[in-house]
PDB file of N, CA and C in Angstrom:
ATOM      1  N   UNK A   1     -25.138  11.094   9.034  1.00  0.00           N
ATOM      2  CA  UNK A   1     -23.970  10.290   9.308  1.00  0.00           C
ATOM      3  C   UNK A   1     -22.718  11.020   8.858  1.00  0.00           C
ATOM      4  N   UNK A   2     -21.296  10.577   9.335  1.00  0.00           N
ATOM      5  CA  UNK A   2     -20.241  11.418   9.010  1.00  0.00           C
ATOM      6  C   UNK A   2     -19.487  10.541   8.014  1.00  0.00           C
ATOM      7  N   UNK A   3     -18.835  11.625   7.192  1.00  0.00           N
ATOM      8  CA  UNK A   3     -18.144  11.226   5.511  1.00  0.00           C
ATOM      9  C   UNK A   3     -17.247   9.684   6.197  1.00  0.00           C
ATOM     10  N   UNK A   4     -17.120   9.833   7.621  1.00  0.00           N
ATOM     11  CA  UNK A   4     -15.512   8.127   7.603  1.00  0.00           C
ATOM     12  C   UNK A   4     -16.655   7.593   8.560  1.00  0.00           C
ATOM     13  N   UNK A   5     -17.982   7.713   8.293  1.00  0.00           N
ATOM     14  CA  UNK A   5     -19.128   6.586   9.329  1.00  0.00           C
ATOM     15  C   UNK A   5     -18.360   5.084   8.812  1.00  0.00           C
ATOM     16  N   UNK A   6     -18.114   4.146   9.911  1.00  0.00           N
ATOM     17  CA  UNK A   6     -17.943   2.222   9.412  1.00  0.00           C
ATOM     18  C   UNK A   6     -18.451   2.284  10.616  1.00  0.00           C
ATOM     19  N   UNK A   7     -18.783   0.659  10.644  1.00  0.00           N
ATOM     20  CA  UNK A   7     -19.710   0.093  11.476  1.00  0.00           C
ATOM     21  C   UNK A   7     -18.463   0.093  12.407  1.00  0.00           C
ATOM     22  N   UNK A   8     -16.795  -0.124  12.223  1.00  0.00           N
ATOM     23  CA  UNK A   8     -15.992  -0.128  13.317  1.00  0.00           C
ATOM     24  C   UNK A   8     -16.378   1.316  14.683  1.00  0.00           C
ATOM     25  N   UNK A   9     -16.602   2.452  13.876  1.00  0.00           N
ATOM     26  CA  UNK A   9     -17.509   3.546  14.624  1.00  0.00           C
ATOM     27  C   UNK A   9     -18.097   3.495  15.262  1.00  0.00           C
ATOM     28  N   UNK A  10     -19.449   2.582  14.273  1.00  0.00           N
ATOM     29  CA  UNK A  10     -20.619   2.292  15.409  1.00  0.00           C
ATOM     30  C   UNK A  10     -20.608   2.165  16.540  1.00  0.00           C
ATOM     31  N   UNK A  11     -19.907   0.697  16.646  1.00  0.00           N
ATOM     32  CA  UNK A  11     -19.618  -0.433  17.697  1.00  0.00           C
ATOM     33  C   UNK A  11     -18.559   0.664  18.479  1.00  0.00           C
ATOM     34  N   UNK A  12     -17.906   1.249  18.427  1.00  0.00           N
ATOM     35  CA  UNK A  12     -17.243   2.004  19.600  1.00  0.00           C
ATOM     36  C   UNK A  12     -18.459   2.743  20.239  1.00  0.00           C
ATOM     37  N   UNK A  13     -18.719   4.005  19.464  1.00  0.00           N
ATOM     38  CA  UNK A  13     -19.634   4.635  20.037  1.00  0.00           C
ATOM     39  C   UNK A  13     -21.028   3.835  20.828  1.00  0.00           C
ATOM     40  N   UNK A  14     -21.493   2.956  20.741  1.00  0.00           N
ATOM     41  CA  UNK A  14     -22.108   1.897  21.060  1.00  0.00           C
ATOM     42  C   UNK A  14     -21.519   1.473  22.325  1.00  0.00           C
ATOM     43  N   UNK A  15     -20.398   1.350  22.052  1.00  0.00           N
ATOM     44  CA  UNK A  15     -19.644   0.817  23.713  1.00  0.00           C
ATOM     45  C   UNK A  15     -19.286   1.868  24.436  1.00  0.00           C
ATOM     46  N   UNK A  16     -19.028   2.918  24.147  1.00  0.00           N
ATOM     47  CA  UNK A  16     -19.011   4.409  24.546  1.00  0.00           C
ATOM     48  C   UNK A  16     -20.630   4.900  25.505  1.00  0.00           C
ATOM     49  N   UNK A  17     -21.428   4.333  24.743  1.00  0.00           N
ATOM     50  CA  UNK A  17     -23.091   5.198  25.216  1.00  0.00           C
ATOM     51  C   UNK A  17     -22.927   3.893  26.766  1.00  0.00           C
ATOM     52  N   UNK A  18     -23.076   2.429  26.832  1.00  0.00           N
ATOM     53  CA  UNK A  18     -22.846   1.547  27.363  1.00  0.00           C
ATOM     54  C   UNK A  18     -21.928   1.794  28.508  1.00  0.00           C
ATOM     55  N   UNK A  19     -20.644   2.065  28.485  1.00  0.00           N
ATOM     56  CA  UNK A  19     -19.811   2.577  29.563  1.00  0.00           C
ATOM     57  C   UNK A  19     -20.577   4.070  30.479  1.00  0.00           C
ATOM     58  N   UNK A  20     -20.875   4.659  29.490  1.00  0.00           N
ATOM     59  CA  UNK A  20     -21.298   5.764  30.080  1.00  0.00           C
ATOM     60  C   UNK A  20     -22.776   5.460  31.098  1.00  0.00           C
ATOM     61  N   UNK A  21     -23.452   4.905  30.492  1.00  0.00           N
ATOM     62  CA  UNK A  21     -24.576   4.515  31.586  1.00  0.00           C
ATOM     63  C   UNK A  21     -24.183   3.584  32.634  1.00  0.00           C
ATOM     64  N   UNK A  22     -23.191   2.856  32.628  1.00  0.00           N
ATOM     65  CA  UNK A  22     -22.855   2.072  33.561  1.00  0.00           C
ATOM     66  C   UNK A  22     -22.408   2.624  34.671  1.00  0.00           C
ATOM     67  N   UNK A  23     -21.929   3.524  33.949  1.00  0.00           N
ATOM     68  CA  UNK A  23     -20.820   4.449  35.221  1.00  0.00           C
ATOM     69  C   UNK A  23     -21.687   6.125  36.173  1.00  0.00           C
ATOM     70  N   UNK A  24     -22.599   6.308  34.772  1.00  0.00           N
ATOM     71  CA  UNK A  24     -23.186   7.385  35.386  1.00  0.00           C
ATOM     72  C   UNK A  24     -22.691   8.531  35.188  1.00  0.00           C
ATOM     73  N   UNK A  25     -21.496   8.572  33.948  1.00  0.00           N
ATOM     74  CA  UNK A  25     -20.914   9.903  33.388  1.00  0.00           C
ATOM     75  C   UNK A  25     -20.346   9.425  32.343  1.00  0.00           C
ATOM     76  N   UNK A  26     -19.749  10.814  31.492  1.00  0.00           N
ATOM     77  CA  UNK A  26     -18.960  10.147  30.387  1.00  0.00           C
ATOM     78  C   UNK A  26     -17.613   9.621  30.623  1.00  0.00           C
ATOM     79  N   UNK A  27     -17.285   8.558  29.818  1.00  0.00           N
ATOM     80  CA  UNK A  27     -16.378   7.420  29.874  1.00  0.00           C
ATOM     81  C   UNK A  27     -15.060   8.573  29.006  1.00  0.00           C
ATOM     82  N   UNK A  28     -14.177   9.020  29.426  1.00  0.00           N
ATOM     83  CA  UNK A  28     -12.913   9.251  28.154  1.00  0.00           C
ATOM     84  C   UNK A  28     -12.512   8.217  27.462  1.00  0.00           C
ATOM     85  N   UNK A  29     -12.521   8.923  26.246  1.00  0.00           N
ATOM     86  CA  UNK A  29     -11.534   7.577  25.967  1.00  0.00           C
ATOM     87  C   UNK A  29     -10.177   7.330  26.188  1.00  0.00           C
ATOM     88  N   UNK A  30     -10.243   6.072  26.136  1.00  0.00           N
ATOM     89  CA  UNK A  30      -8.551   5.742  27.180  1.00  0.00           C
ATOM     90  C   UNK A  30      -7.179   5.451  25.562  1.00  0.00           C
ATOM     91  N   UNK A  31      -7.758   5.924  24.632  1.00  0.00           N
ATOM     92  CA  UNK A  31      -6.577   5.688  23.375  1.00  0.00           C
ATOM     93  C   UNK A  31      -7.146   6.862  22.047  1.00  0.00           C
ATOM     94  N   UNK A  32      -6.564   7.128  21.337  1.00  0.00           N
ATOM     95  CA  UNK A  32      -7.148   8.026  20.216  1.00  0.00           C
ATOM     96  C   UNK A  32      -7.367   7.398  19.052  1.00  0.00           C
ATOM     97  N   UNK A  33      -8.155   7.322  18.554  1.00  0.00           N
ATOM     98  CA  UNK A  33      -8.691   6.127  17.331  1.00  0.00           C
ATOM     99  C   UNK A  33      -8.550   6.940  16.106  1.00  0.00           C
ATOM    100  N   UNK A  34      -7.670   7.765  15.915  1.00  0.00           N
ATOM    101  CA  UNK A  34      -7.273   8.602  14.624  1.00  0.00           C
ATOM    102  C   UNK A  34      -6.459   7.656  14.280  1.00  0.00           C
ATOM    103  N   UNK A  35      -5.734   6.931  14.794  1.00  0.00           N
ATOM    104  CA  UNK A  35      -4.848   5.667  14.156  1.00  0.00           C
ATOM    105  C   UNK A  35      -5.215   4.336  13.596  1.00  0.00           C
ATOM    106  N   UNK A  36      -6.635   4.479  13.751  1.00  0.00           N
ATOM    107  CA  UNK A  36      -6.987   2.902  13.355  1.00  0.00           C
ATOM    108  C   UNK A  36      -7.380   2.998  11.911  1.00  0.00           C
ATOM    109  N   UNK A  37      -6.680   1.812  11.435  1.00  0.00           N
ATOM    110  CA  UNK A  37      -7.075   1.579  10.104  1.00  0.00           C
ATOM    111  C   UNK A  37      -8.264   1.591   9.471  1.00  0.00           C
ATOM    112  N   UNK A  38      -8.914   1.224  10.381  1.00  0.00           N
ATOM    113  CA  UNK A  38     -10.690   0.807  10.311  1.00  0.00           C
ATOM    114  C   UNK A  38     -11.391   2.502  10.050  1.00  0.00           C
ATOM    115  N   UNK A  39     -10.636   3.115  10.441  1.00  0.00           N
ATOM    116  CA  UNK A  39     -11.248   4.587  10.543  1.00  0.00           C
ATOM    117  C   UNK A  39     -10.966   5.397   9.146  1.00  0.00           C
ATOM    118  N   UNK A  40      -9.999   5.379   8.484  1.00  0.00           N
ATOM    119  CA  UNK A  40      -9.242   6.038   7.432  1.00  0.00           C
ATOM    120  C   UNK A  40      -9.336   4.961   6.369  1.00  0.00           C
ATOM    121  N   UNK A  41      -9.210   3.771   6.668  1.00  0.00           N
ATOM    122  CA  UNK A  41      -9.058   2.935   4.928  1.00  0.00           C
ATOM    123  C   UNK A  41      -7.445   3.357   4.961  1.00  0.00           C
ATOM    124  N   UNK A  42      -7.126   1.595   4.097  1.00  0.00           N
ATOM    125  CA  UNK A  42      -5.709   1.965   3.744  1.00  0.00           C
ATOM    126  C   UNK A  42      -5.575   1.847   2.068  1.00  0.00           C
ATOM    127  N   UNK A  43      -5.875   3.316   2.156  1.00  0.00           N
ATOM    128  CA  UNK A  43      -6.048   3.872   0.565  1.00  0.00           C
ATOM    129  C   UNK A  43      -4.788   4.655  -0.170  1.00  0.00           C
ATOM    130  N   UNK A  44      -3.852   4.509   0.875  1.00  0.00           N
ATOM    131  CA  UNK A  44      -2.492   5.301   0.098  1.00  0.00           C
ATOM    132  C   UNK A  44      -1.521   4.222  -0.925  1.00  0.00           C
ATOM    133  N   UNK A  45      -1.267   4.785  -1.851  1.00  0.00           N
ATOM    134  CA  UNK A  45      -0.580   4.382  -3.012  1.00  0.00           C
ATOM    135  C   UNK A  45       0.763   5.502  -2.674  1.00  0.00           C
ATOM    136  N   UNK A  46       2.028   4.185  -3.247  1.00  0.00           N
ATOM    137  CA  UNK A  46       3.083   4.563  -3.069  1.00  0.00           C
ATOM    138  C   UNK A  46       3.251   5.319  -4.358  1.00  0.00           C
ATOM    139  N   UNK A  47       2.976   6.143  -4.796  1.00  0.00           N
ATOM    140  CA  UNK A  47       3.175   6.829  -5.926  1.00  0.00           C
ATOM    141  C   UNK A  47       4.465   6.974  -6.939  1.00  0.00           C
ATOM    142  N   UNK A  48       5.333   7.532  -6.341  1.00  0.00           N
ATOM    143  CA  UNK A  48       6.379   7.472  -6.927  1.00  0.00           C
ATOM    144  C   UNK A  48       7.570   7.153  -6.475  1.00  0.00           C
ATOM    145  N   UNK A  49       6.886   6.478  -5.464  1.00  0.00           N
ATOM    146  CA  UNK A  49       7.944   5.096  -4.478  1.00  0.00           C
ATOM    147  C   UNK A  49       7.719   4.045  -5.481  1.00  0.00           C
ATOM    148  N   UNK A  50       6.782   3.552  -5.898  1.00  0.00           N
ATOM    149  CA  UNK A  50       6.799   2.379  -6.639  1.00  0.00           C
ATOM    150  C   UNK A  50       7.710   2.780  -7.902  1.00  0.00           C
ATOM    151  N   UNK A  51       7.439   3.484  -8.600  1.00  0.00           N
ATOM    152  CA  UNK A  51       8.115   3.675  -9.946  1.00  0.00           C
ATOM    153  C   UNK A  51      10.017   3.854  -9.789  1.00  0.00           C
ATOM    154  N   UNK A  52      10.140   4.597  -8.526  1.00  0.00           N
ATOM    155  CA  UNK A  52      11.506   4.720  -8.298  1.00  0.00           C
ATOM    156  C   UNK A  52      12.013   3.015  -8.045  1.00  0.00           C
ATOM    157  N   UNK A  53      11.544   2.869  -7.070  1.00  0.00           N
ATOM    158  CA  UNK A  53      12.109   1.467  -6.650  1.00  0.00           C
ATOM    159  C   UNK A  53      12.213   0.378  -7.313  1.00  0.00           C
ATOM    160  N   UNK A  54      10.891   0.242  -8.386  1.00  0.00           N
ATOM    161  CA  UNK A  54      10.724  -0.568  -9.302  1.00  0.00           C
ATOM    162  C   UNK A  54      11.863  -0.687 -10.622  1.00  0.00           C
ATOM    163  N   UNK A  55      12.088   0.821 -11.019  1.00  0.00           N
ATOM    164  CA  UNK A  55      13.401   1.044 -11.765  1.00  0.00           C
ATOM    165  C   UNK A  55      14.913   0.547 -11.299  1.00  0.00           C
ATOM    166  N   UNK A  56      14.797   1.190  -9.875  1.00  0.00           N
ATOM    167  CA  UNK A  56      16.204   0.730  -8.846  1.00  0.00           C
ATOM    168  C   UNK A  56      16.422  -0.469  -9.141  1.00  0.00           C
ATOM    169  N   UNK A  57      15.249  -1.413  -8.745  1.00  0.00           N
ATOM    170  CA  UNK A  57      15.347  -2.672  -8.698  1.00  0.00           C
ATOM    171  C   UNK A  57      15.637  -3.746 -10.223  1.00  0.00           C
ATOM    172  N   UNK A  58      15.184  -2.942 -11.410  1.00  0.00           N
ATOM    173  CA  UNK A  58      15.789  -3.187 -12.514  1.00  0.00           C
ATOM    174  C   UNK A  58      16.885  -3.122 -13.323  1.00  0.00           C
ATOM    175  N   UNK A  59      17.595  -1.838 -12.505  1.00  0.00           N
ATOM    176  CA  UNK A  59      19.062  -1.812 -12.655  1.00  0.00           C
ATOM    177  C   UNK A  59      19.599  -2.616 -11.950  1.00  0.00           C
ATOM    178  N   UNK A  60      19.720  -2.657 -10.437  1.00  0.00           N
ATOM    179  CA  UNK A  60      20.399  -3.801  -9.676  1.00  0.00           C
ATOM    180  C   UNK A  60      20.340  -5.096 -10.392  1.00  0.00           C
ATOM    181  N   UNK A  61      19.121  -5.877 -10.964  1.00  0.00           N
ATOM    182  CA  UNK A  61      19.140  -7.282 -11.819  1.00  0.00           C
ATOM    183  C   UNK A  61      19.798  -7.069 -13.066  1.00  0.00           C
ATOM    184  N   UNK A  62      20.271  -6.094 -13.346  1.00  0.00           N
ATOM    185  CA  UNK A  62      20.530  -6.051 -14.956  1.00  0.00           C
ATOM    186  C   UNK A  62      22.407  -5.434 -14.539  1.00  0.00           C
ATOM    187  N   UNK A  63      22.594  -5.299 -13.249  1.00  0.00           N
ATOM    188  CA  UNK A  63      24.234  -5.073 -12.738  1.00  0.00           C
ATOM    189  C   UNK A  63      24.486  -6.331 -12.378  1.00  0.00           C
ATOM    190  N   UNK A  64      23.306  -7.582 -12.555  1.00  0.00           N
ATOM    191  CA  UNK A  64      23.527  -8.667 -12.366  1.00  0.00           C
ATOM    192  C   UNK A  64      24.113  -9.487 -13.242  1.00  0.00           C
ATOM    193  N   UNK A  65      23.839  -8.967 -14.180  1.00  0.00           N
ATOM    194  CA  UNK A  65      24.229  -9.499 -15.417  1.00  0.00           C
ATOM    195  C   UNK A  65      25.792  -9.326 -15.868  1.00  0.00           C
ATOM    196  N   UNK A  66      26.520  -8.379 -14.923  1.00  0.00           N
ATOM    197  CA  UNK A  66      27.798  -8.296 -15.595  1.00  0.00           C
ATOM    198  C   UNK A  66      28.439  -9.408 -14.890  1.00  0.00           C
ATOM    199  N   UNK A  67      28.144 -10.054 -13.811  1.00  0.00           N
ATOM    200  CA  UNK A  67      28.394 -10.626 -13.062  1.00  0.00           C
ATOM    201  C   UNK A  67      29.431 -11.909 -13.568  1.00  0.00           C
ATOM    202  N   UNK A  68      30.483 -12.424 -12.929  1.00  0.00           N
ATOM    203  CA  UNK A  68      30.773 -13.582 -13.640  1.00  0.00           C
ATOM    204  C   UNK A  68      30.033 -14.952 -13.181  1.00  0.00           C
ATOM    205  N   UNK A  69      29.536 -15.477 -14.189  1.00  0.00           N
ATOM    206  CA  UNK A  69      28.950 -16.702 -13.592  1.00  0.00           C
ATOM    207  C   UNK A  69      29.555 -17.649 -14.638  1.00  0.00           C
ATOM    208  N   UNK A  70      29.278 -19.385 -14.421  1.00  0.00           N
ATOM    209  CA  UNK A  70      29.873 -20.721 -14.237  1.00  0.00           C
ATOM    210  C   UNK A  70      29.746 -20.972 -15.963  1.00  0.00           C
ATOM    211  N   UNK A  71      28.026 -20.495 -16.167  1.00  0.00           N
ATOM    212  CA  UNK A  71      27.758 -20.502 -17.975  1.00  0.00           C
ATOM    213  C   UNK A  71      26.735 -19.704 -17.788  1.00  0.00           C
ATOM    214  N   UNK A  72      26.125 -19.030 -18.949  1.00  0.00           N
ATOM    215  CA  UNK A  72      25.224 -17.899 -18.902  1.00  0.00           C
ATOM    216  C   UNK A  72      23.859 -18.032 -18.779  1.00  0.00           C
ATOM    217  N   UNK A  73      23.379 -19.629 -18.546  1.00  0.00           N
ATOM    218  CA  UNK A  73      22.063 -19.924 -18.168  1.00  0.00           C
ATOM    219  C   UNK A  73      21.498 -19.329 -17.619  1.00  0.00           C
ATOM    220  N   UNK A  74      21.738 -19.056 -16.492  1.00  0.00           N
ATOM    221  CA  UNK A  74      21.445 -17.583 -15.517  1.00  0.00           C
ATOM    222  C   UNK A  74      20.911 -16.815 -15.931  1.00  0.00           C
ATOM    223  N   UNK A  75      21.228 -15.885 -16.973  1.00  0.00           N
ATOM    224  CA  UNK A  75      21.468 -14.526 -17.748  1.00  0.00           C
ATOM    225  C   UNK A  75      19.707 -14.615 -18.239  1.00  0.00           C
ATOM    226  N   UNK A  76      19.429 -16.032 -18.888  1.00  0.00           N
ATOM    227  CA  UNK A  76      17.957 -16.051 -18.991  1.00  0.00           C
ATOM    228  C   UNK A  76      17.005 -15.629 -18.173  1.00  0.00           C
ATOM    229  N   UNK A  77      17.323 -15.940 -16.778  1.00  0.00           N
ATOM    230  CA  UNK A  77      16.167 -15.470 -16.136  1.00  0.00           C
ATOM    231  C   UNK A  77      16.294 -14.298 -15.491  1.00  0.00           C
ATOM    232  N   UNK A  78      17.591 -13.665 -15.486  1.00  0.00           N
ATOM    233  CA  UNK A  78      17.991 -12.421 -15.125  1.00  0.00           C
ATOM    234  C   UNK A  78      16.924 -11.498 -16.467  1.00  0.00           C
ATOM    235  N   UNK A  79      17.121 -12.015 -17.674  1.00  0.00           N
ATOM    236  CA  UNK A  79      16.454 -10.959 -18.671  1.00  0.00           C
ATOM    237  C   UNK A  79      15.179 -11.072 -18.982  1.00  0.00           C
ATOM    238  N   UNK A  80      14.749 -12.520 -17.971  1.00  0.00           N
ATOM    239  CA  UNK A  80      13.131 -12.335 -18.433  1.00  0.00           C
ATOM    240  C   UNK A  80      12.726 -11.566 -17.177  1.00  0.00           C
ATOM    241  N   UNK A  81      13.284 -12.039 -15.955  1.00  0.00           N
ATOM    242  CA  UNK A  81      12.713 -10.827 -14.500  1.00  0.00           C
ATOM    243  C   UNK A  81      12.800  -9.239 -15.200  1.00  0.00           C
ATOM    244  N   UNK A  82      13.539  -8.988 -15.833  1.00  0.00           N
ATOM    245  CA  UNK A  82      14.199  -7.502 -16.010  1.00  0.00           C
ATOM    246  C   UNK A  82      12.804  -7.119 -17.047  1.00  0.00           C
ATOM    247  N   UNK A  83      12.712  -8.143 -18.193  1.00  0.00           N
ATOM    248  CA  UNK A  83      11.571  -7.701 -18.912  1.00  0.00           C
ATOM    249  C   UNK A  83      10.075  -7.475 -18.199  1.00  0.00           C
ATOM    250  N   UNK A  84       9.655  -8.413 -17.371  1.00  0.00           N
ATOM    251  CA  UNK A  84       8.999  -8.720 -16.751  1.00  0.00           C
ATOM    252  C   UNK A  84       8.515  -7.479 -16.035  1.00  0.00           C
ATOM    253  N   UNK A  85       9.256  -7.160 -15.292  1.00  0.00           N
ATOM    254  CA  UNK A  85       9.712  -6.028 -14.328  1.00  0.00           C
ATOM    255  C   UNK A  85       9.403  -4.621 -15.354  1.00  0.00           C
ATOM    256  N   UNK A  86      10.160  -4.597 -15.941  1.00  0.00           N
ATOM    257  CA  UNK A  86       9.674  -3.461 -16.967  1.00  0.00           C
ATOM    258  C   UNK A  86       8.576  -3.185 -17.946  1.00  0.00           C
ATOM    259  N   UNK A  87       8.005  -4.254 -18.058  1.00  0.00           N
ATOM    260  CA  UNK A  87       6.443  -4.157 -18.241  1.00  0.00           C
ATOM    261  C   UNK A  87       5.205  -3.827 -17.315  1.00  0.00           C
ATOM    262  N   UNK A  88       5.945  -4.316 -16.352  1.00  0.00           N
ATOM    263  CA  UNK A  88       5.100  -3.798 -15.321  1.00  0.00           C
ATOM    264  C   UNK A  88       4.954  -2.074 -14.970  1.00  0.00           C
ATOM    265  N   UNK A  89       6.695  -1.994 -14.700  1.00  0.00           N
ATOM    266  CA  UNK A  89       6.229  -0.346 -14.715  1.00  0.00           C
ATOM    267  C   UNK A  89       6.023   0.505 -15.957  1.00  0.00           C
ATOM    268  N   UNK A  90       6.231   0.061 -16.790  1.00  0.00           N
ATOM    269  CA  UNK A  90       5.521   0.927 -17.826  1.00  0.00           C
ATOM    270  C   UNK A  90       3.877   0.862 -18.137  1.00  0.00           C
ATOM    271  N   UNK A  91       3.145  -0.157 -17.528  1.00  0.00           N
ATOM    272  CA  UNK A  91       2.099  -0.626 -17.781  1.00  0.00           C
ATOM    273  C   UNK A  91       1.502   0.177 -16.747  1.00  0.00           C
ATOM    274  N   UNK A  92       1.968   0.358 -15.641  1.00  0.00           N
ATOM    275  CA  UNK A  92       1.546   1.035 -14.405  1.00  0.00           C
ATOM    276  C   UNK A  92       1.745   2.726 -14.312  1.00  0.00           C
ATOM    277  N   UNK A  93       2.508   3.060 -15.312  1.00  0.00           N
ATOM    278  CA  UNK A  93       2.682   4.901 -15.332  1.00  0.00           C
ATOM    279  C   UNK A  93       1.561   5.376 -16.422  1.00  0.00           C
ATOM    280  N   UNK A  94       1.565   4.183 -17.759  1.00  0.00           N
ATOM    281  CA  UNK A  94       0.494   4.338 -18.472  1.00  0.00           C
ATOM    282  C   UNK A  94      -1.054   4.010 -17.610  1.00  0.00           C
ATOM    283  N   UNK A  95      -1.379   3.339 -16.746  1.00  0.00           N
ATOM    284  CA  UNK A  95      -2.238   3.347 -16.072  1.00  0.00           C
ATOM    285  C   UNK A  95      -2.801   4.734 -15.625  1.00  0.00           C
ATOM    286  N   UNK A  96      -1.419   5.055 -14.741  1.00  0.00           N
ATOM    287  CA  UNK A  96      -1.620   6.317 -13.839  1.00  0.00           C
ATOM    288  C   UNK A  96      -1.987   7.354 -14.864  1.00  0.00           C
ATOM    289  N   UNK A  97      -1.339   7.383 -16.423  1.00  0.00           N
ATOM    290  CA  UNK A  97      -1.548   8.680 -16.857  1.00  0.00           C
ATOM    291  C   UNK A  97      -2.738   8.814 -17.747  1.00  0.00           C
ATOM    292  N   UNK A  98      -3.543   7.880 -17.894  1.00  0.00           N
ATOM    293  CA  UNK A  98      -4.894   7.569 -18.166  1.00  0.00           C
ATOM    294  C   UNK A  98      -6.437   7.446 -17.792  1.00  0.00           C
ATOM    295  N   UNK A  99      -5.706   6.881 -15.881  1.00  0.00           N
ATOM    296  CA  UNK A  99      -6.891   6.916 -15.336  1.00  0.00           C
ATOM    297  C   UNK A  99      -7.946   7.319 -15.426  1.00  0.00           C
ATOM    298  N   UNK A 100      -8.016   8.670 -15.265  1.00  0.00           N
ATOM    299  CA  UNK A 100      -8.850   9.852 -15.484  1.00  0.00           C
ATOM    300  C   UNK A 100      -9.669  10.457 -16.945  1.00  0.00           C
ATOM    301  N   UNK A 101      -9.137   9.501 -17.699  1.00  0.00           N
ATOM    302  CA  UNK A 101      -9.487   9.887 -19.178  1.00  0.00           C
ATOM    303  C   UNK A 101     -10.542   8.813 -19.457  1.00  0.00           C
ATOM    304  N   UNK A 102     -10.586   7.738 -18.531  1.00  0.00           N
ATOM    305  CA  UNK A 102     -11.175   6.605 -19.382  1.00  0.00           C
ATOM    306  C   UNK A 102     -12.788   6.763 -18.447  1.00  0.00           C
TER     307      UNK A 102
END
């Protein structure tokens, strides 16, 4: 069997052998299935898209904060998202830089 065999495979090739006897030659295929999800797995991690954006996005809430608002109630949940937020990516680079050790 081949290293990206799924049963999504199968069932083509299966309908592939099927066309072909029907017809009495081989069938082309009419699309290229290097694009299907089913074939590759969607195994990509945004690597250092997440960590950038995740930071971006912690400055923007925390440029929120200079903001003028009505009374500073606000400001609470501006600094628990921000904490929040920053636990996360630190929890997630320590992840990444461990993986492999554990």
């Amino acid at each position: 069997m081949a290293a990206h065999d799924v049963p999504a495979q199968r069932e083509h090739a299966a309908e592939a052998q099927q066309l072909t006897a029907e017809h009495g030659h081989a069938v082309e295929h009419a699309h290229d299935d290097s694009g299907r999800p089913e074939l590759w797995g969607w195994h990509h991690e945004f690597k250092s898209g997440r960590q950038i954006g995740g930071w971006l996005s912690f400055l923007i809430i925390g440029a929120l904060l200079t903001t003028t608002h009505y009374n500073r109630a606000g400001n609470v949940a501006l600094i628990a998202t921000m904490v929040v937020l920053a636990a996360g990516l630190i929890w997630d680079r320590r992840r990444r830089r461990n993986q492999w050790r554990s």
